[in-house]
Protein backbone atom coordinates (compact mmCIF):
# COMPACT_ATOMS: atom_id res chain seq x y z
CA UNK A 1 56.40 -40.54 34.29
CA UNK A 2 53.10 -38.71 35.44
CA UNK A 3 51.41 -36.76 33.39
CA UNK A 4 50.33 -33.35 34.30
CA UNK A 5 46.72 -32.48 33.79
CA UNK A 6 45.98 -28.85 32.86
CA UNK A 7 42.97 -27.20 33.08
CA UNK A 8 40.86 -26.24 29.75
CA UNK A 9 39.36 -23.09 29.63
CA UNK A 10 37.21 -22.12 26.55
CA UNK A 11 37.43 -18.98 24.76
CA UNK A 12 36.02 -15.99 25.54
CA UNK A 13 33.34 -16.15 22.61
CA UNK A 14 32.78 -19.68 23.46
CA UNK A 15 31.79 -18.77 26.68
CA UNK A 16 29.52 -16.50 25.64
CA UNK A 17 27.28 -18.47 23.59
CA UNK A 18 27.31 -21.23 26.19
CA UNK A 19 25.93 -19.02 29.46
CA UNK A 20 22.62 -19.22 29.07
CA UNK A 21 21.02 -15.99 30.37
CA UNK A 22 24.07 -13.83 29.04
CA UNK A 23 23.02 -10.51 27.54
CA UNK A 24 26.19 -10.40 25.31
CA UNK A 25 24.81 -13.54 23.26
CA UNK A 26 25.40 -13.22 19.57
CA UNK A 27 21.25 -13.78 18.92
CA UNK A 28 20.87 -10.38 20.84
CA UNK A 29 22.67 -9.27 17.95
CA UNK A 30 20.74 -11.52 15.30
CA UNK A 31 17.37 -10.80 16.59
CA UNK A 32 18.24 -6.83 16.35
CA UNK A 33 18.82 -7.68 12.68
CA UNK A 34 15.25 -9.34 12.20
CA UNK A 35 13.77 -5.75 14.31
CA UNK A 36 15.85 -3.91 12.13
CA UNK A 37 14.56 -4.67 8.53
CA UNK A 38 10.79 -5.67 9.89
CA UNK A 39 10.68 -2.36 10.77
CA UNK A 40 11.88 -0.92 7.48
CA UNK A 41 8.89 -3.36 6.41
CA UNK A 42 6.31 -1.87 8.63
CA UNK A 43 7.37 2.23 8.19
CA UNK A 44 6.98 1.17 4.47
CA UNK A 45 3.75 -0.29 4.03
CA UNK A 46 1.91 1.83 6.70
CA UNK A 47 3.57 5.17 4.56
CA UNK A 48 2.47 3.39 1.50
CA UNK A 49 -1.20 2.71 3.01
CA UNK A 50 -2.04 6.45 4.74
CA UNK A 51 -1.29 7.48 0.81
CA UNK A 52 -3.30 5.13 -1.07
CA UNK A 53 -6.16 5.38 1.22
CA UNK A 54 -7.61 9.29 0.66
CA UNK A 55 -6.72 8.28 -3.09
CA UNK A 56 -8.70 4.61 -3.28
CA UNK A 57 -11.46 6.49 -2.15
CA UNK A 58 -11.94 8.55 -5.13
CA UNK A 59 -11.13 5.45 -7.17
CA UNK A 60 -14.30 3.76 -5.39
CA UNK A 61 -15.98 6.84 -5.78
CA UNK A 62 -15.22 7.16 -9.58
CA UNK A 63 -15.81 3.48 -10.35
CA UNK A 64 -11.74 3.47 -11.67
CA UNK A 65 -10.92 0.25 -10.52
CA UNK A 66 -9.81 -0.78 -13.65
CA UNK A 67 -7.94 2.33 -14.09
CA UNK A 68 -5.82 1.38 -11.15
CA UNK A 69 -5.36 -1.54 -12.66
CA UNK A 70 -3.83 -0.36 -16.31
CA UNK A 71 -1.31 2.34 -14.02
CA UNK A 72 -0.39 -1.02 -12.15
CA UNK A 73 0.69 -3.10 -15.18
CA UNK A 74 2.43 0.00 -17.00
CA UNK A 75 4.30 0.05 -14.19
CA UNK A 76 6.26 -3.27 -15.50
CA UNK A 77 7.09 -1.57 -18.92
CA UNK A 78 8.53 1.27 -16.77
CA UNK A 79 10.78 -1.47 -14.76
CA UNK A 80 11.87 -2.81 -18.42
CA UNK A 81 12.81 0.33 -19.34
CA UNK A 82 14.50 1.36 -16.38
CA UNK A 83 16.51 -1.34 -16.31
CA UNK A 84 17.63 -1.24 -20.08
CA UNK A 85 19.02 2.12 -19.79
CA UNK A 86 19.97 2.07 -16.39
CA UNK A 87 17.71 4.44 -14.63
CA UNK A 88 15.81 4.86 -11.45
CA UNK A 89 13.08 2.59 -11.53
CA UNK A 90 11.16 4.51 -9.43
CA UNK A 91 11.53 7.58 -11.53
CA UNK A 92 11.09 5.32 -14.80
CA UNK A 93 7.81 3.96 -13.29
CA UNK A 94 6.60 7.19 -12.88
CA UNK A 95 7.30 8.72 -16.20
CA UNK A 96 5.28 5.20 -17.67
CA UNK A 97 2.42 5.50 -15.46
CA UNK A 98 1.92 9.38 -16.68
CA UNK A 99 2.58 8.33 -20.50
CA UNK A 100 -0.71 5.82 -20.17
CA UNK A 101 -2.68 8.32 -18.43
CA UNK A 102 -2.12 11.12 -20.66
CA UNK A 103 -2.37 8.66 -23.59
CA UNK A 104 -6.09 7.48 -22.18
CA UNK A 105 -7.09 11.35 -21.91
CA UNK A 106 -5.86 11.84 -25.82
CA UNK A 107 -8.18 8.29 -27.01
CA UNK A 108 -10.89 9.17 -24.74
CA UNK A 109 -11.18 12.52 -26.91
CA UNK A 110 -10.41 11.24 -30.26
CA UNK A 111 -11.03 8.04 -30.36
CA UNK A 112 -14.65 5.47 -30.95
CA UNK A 113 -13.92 3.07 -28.44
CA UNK A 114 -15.36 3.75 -24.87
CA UNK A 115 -13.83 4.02 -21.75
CA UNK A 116 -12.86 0.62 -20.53
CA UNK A 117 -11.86 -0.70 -23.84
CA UNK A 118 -9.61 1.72 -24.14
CA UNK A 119 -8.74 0.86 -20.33
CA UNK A 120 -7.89 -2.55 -21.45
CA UNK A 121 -6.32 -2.11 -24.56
CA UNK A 122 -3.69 0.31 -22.42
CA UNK A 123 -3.11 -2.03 -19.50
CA UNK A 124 -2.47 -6.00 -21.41
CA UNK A 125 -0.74 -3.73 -24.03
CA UNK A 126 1.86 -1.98 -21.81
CA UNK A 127 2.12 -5.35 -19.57
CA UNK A 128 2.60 -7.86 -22.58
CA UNK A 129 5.47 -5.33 -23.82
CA UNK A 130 7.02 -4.91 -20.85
CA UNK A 131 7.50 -8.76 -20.67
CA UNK A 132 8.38 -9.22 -23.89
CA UNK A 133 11.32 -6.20 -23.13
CA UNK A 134 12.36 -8.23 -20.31
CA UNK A 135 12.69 -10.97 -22.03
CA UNK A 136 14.67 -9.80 -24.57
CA UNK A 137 17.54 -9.06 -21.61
CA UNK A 138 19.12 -12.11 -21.24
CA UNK A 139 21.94 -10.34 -19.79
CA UNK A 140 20.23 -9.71 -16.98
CA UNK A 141 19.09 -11.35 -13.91
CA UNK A 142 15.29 -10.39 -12.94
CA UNK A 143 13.21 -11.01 -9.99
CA UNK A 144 9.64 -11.17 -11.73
CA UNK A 145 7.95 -12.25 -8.92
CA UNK A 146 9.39 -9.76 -6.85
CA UNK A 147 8.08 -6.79 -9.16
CA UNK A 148 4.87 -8.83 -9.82
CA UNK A 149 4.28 -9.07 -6.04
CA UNK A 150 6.05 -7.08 -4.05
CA UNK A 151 9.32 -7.45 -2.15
CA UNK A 152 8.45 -5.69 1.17
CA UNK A 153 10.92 -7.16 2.99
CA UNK A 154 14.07 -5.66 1.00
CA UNK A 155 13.34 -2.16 1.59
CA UNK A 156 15.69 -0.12 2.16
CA UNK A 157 16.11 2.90 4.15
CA UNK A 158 16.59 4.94 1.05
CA UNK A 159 13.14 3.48 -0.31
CA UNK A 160 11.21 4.42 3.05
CA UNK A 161 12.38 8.15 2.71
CA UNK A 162 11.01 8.24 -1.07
CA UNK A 163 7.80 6.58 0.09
CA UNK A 164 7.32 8.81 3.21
CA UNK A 165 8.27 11.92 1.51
CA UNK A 166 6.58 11.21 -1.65
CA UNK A 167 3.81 10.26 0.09
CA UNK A 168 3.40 13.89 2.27
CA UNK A 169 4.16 15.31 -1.18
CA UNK A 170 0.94 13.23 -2.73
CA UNK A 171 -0.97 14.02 0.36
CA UNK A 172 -0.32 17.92 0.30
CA UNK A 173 -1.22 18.01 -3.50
CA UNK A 174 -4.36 16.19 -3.09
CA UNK A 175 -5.60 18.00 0.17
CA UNK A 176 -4.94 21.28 -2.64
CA UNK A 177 -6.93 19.68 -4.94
CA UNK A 178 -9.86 18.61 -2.71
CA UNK A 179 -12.93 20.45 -3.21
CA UNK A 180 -12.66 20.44 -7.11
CA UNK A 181 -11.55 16.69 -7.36
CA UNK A 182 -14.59 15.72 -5.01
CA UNK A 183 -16.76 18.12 -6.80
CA UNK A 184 -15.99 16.52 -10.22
CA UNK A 185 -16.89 13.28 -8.63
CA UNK A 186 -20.33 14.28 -7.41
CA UNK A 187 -21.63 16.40 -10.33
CA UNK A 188 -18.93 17.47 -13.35
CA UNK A 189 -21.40 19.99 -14.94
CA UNK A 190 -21.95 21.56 -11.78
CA UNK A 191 -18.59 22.13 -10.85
CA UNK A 192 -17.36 23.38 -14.40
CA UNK A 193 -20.09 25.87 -14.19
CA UNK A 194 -18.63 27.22 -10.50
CA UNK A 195 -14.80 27.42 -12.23
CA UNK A 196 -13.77 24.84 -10.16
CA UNK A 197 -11.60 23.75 -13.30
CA UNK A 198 -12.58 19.57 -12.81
CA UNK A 199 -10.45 18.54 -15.70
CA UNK A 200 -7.42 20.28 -14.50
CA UNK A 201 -8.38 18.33 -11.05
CA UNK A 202 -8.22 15.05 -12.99
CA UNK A 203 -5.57 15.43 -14.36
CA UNK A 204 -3.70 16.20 -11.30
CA UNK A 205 -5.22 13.09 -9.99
CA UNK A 206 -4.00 10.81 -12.15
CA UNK A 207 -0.56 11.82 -11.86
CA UNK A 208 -0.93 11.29 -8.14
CA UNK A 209 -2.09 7.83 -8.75
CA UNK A 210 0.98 7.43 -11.02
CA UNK A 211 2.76 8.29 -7.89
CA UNK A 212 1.67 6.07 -5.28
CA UNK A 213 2.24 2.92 -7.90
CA UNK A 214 5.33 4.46 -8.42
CA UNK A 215 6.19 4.26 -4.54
CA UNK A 216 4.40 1.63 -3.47
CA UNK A 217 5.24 -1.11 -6.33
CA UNK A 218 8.07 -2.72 -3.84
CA UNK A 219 5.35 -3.16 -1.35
CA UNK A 220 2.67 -5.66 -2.83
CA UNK A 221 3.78 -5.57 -6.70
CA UNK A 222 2.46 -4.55 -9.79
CA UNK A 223 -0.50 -6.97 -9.43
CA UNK A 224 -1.89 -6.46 -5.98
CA UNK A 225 -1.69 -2.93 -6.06
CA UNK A 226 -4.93 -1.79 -6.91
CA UNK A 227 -6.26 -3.51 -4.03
CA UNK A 228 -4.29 -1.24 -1.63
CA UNK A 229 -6.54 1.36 -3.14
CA UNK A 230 -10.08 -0.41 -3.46
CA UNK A 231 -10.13 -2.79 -0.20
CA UNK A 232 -9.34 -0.27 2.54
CA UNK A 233 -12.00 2.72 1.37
CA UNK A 234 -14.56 -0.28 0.58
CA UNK A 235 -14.02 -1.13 4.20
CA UNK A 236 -13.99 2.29 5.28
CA UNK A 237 -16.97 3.23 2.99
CA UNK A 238 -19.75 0.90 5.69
CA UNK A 239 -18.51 3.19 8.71
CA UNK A 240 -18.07 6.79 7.42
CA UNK A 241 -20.31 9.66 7.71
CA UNK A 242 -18.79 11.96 4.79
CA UNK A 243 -15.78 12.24 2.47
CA UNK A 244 -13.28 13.43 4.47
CA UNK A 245 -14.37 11.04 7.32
CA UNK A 246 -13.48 7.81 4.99
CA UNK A 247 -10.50 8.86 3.47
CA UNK A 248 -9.23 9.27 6.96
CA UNK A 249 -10.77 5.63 7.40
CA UNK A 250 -9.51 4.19 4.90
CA UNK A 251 -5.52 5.05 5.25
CA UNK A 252 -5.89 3.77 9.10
CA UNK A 253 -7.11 0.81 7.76
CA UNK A 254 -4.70 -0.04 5.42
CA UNK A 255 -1.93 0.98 7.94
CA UNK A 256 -4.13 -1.99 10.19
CA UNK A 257 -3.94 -4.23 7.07
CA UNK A 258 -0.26 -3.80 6.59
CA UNK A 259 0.86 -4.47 10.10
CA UNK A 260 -1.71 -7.46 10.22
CA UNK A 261 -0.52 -9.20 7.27
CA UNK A 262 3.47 -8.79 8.71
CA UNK A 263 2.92 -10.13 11.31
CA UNK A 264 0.80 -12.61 9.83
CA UNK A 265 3.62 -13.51 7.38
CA UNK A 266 6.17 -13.64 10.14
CA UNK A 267 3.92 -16.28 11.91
CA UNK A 268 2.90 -18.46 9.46
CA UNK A 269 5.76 -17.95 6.59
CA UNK A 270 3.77 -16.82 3.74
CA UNK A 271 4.67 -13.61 1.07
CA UNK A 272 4.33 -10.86 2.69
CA UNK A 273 2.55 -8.45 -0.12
CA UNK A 274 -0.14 -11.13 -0.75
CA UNK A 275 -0.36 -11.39 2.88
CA UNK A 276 -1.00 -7.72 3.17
CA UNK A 277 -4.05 -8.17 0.89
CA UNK A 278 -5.31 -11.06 2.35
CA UNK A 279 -5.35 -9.32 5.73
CA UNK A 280 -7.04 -6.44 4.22
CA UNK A 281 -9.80 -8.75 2.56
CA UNK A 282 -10.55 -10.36 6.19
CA UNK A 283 -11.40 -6.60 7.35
CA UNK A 284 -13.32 -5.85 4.08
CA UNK A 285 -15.41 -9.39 4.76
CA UNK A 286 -15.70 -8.21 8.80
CA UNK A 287 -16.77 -4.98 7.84
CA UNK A 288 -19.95 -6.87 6.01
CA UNK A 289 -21.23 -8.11 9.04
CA UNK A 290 -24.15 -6.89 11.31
CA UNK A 291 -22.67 -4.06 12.89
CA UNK A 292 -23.20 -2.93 16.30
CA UNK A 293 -26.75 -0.74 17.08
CA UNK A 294 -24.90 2.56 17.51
CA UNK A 295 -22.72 2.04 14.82
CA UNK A 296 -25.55 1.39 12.62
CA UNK A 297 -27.58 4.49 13.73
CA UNK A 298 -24.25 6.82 13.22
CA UNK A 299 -24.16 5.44 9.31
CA UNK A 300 -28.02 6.02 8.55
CA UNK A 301 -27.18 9.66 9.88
CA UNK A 302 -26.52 11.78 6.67
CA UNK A 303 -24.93 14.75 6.87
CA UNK A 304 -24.55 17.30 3.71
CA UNK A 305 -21.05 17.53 1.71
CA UNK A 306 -19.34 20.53 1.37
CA UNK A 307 -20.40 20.64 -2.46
CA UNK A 308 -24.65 20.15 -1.55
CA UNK A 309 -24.72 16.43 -1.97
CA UNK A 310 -26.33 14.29 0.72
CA UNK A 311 -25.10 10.99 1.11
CA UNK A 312 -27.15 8.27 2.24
CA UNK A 313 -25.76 5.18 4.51
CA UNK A 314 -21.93 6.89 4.68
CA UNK A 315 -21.34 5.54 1.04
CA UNK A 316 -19.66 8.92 -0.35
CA UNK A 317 -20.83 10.61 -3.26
CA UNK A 318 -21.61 8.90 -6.37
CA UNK A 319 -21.07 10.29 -9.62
């Protein structure tokens, strides 16, 4: 009895994946999802850079590096406590980062101890009891190292609205706040004696900084973020003319930072937040080299800040 032969067909899916050239190929789809949250990535860390930019400057400008640094490890102890009573941890980190910095003004008035031991009392204090908080949840599940440094890459599109908006809110308070802020960094006497009110200014500063580590601590973590502030206005400081010229400078920067060490992570599968850094330590280290003649000539040139002060060689004021 002969057999009939029938013809096999493959499925319609099956088909699809196997024509090469086919635009209707399910890694189309795939490769939309990779654009999809590398972009969430980017928006992110460039919003997160044009803030902390304008404000590193002052923090280069104020020698408050380690400042930065005791906002930056609050901001665990306001993750511990946001996840023990359930809150926003964005809010949460927030609400820590202002405790410490009112808490530094109060010991800076009453207390013996200078500046940056009180600095550094503040900052191991809040991080050790933020760990030891976390700890004591064994209920839940933590990513440490994702808090430590940074989790870029799960941003959501709720978290690049807070760190966009946030960051034009930031932005409009500090442009506000301008002339006394950078006033109070060049001479404080001065500027008390014109009513410029330069505590009030510093005060509304640190809050701002409590901000943008609020914002950005999904970006490079509680560890790394201080050098979103300090790297990009060091780099800017070689190449600026005057204040408002560098702050500029330094958020393009770390926007050029952020999309270099992406990309860089992408390529070469490393974490993205150190990679960020990293990227913005290669421009700092560029910067340091023998700069072309005219670029050199437009540094040497001077110009006088809006407050009197002269700077010399684009380095911003000095307090």
């Amino acid at each position: 009895m002969a057999t009939q032969r029938l013809p096999i067909t493959l499925p319609p899916k099956m088909d699809t994946i196997l024509t090469v050239g086919s635009e209707r190929r399910p890694i189309k789809k795939i490769g939309t999802m990779l654009d999809s949250f590398f972009a969430r990535a980017l928006l992110a860390g460039i919003g997160v850079a044009l803030v902390a930019g304008p404000l590193g400057c002052f923090v280069v400008w104020r020698r408050l590096a380690y400042f930065g640094d005791t906002l930056s490890h609050a901001a665990l102890l306001g993750v511990a406590l946001a996840l023990l009573f359930e809150v926003n941890i964005t809010l949460a980190v927030f609400a820590i980062s202002t405790c410490v910095s009112l808490a530094l003004l109060l010991l800076q008035r009453r207390a013996a101890l200078s500046a940056d031991a009180l600095l550094g009392l503040l900052s191991h204090s809040a991080l050790a009891v933020g760990l030891v908080v976390l700890a004591f949840m064994t209920w839940i599940r933590v990513d440490l190292m994702g808090f430590l440094f940074g989790d870029i890459l799960a941003v959501s599109q709720f978290d690049v609205a807070i760190i966009w908006v946030g960051g034009a809110t930031v932005l409009a308070v500090l442009a506000a706040v301008w002339r006394p802020l950078f006033a109070g960094t060049v001479n404080h006497e001065l500027a008390q004696a014109e009513g410029m009110n330069p505590e009030r200014a510093n005060i509304i500063f640190m809050l701002l900084m409590a901000a943008v580590i609020a914002i950005s601590m999904k970006i490079v973590g509680v560890l790394l973020i201080t050098a979103m502030l300090i790297i990009p206005a060091a780099t800017a400081r070689r190449f600026a003319s005057g204040p408002e010229q560098m702050a500029l400078l330094a958020g393009l920067i770390g926007a050029a930072c952020v999309v270099g060490g992406l990309f860089g992570s992408l390529e070469w599968d490393t974490p993205a937040g150190p990679s960020i850094v990293v990227a913005a330590l290669l421009l700092f280290v560029l910067s340091q080299l023998p700069v072309p003649s005219f670029l050199a000539e437009r540094a040497r040139r001077s110009p006088t800040s809006p407050s009197g002060a002269t700077h010399i060689k684009g380095e911003g004021p000095r307090p």
